[in-house]
C-alpha atoms as a PDB file:
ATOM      1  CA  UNK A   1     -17.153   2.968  -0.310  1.00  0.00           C
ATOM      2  CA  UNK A   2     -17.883   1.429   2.999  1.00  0.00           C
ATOM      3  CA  UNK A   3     -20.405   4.016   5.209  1.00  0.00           C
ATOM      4  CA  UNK A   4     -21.516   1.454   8.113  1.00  0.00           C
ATOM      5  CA  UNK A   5     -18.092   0.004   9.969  1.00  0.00           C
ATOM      6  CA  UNK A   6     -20.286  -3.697   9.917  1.00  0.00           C
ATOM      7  CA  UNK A   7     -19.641  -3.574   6.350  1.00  0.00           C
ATOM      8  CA  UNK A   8     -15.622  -3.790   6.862  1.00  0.00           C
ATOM      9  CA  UNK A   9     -15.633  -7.891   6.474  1.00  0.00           C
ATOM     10  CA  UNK A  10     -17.545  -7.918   3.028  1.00  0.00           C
ATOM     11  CA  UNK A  11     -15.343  -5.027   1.892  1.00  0.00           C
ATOM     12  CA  UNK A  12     -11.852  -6.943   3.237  1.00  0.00           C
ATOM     13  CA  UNK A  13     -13.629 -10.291   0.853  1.00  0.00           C
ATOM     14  CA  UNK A  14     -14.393  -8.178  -1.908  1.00  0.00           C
ATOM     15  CA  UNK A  15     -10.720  -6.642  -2.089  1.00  0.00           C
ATOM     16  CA  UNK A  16      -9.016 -10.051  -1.032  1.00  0.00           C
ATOM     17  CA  UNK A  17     -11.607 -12.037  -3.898  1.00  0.00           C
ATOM     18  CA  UNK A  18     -10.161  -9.023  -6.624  1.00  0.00           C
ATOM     19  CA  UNK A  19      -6.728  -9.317  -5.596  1.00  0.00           C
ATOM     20  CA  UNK A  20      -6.711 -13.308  -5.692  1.00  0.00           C
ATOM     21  CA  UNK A  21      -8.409 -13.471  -8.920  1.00  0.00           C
ATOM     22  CA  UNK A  22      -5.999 -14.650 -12.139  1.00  0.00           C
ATOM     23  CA  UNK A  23      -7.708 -12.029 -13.918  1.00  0.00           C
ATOM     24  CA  UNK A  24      -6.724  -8.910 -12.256  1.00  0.00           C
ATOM     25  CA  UNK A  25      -3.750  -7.226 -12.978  1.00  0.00           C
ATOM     26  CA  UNK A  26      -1.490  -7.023 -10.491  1.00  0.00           C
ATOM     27  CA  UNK A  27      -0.837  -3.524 -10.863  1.00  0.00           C
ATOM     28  CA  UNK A  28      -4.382  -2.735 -10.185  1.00  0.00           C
ATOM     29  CA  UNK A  29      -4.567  -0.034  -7.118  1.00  0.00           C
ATOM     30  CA  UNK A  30      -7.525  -0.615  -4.990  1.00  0.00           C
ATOM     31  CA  UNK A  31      -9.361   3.503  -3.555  1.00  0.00           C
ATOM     32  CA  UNK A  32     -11.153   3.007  -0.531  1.00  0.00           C
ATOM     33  CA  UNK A  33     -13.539   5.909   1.010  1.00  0.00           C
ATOM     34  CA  UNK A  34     -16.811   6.422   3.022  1.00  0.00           C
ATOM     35  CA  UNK A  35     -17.845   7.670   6.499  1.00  0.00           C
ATOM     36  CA  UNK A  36     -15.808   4.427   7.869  1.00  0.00           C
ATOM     37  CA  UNK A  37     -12.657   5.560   6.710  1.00  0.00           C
ATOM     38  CA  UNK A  38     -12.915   9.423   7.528  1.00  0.00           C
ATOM     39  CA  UNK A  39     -13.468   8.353  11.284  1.00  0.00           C
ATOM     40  CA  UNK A  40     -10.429   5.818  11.243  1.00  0.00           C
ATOM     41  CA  UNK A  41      -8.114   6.928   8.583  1.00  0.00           C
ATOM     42  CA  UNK A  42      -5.810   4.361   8.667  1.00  0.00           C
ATOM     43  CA  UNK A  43      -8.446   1.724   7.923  1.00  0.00           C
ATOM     44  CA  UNK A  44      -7.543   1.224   4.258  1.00  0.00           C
ATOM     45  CA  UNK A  45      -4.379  -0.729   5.457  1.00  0.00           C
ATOM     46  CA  UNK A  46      -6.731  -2.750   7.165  1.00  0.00           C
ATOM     47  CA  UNK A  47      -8.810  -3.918   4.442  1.00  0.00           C
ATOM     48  CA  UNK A  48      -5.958  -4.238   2.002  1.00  0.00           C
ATOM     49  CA  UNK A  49      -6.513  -1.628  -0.357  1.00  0.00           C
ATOM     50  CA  UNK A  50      -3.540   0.697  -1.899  1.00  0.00           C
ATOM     51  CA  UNK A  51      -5.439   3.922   0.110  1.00  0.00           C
ATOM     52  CA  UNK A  52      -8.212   6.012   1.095  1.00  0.00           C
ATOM     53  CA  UNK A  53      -9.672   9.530   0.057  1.00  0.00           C
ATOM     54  CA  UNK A  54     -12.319  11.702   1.915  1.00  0.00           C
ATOM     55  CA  UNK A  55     -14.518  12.759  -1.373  1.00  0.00           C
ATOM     56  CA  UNK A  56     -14.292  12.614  -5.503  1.00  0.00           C
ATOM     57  CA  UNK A  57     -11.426  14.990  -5.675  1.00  0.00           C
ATOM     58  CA  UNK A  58      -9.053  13.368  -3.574  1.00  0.00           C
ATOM     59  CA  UNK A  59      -9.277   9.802  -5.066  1.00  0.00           C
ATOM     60  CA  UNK A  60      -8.156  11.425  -8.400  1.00  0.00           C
ATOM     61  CA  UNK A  61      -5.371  12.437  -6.834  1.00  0.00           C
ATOM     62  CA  UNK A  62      -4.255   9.743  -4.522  1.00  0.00           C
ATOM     63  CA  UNK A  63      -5.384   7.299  -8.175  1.00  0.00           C
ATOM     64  CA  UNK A  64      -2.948   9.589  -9.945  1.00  0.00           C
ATOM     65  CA  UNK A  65      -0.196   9.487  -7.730  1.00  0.00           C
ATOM     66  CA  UNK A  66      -0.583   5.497  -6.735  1.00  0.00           C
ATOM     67  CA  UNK A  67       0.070   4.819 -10.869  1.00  0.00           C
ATOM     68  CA  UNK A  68       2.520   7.511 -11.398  1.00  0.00           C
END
């Protein structure tokens, strides 16, 4: 979750640092979500993650559909 947009750059590390390390899978699916992402919604691109969801409910879904 990201709330405060001057977080973006640790969160875009923190995805690219997962994503580059030998030990994740590459079929791992990366939810983003927090006030940062309901006010630009296409942010998640950004950052490199698989998508975003606005609460709890929604990641299930978008986590259940992005592995399905």
């Amino acid at each position: 979750s990201c709330t405060m947009s001057f977080h973006r750059s640790a969160l875009e590390e923190l995805i690219k640092s997962v994503r580059a390390s030998e030990e994740t899978p590459k079929s791992l699916k990366i939810v983003v979500g927090g006030y940062s992402f309901i006010q630009k919604p296409e942010l998640w691109k950004e950052v490199g993650a698989d998508g975003s969801a606005k609460n709890a409910k929604e990641a299930i879904a978008l986590a259940s559909r992005l592995v399905n």
